[in-house]
Protein backbone atom coordinates (compact mmCIF):
# COMPACT_ATOMS: atom_id res chain seq x y z
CA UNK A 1 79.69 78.11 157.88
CA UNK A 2 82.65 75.42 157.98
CA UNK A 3 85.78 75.74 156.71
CA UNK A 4 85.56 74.13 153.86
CA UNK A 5 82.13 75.71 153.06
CA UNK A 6 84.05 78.82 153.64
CA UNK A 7 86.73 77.86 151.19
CA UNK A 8 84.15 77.36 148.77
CA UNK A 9 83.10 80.44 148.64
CA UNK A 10 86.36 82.28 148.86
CA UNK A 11 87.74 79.78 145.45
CA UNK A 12 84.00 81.15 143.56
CA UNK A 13 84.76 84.48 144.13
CA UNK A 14 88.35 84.09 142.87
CA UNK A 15 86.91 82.43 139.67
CA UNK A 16 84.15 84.74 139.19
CA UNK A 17 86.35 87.92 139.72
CA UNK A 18 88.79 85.99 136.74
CA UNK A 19 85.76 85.68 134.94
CA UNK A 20 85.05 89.25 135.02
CA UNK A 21 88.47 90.45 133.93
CA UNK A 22 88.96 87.90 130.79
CA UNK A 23 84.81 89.18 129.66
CA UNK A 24 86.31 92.81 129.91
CA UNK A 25 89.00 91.88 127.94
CA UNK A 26 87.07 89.99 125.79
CA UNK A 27 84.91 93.21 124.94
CA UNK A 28 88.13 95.52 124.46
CA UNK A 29 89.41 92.85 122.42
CA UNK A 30 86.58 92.68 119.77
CA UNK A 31 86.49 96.32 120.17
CA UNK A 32 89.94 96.74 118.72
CA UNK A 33 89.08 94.29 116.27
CA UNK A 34 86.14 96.34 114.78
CA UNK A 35 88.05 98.98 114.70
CA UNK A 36 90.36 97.36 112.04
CA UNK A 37 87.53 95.72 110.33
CA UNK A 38 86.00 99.15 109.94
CA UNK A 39 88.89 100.51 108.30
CA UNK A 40 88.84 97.76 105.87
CA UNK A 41 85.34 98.37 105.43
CA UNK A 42 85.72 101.75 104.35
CA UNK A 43 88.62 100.95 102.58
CA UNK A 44 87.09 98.05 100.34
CA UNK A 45 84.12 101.18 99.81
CA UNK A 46 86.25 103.26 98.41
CA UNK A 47 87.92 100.91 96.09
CA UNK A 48 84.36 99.07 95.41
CA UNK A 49 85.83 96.28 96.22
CA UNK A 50 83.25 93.29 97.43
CA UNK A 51 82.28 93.48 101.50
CA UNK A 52 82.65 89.67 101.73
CA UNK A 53 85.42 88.08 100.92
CA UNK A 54 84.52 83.89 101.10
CA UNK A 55 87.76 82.95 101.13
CA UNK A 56 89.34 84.22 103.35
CA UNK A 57 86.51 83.82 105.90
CA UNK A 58 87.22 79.96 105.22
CA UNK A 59 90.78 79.96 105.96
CA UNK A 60 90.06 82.15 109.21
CA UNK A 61 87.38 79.88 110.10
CA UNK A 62 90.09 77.01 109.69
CA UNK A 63 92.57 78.87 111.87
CA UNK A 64 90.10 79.29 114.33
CA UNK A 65 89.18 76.08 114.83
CA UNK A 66 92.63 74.42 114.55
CA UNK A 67 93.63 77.32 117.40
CA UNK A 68 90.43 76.38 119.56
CA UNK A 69 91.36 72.61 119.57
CA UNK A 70 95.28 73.75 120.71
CA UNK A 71 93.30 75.47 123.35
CA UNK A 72 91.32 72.67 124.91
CA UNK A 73 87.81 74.98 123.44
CA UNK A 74 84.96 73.19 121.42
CA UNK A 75 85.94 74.05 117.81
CA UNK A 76 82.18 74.07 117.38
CA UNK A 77 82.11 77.35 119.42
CA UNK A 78 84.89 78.99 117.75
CA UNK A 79 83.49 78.29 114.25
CA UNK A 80 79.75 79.58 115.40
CA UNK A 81 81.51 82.21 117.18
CA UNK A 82 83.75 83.46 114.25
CA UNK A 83 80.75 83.18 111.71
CA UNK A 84 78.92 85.47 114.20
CA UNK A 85 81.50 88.30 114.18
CA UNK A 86 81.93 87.83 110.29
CA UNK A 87 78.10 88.46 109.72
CA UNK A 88 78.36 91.34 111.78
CA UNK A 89 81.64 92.32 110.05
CA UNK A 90 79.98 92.00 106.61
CA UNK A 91 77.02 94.35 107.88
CA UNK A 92 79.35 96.55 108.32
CA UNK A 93 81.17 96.67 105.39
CA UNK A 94 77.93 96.99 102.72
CA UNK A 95 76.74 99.64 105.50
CA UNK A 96 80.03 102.03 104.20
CA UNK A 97 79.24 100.98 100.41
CA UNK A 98 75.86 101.92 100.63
């Protein structure tokens, strides 16, 4: 192996080990942020209020992109991305009003 060959290798497993941390936190991250949507689920049950709320899913889907861009990410993504974890949200939320 030459030393640059070698230095390949050694720089992949320094991105792929970076990779691994930011998915973990990725997963505790959404897994906080269920949490919280849960609670708002049950809350909006018990005060039949609506589980989708259009609105604001627009404005977050704004913020989202305009924070993606800042970031140097495809807004794209981060719209497809939010609307993803809203859907699921949503499930969610008629699940505790059924």
């Amino acid at each position: 192996m030459t030393d640059a060959t070698a230095r390949a290798a050694d720089l992949l497993r320094e991105h792929r080990a970076s990779i691994d941390r930011l998915d973990a936190i990725l997963v505790y991250t959404l897994a906080e942020r269920f949490k919280h949507t849960q609670s708002v689920g049950r809350l909006k049950a018990r005060h039949d209020l609506p589980p989708s709320d259009p609105s604001r899913e627009a404005s977050q889907i704004e913020r989202l992109e305009r924070l993606a861009r800042e970031a140097d990410l495809d807004p794209e993504f981060a719209r497809k991305f939010l609307n993803f974890v809203i859907a699921e949200v949503i499930r969610h939320h008629e699940h505790y009003q059924s």
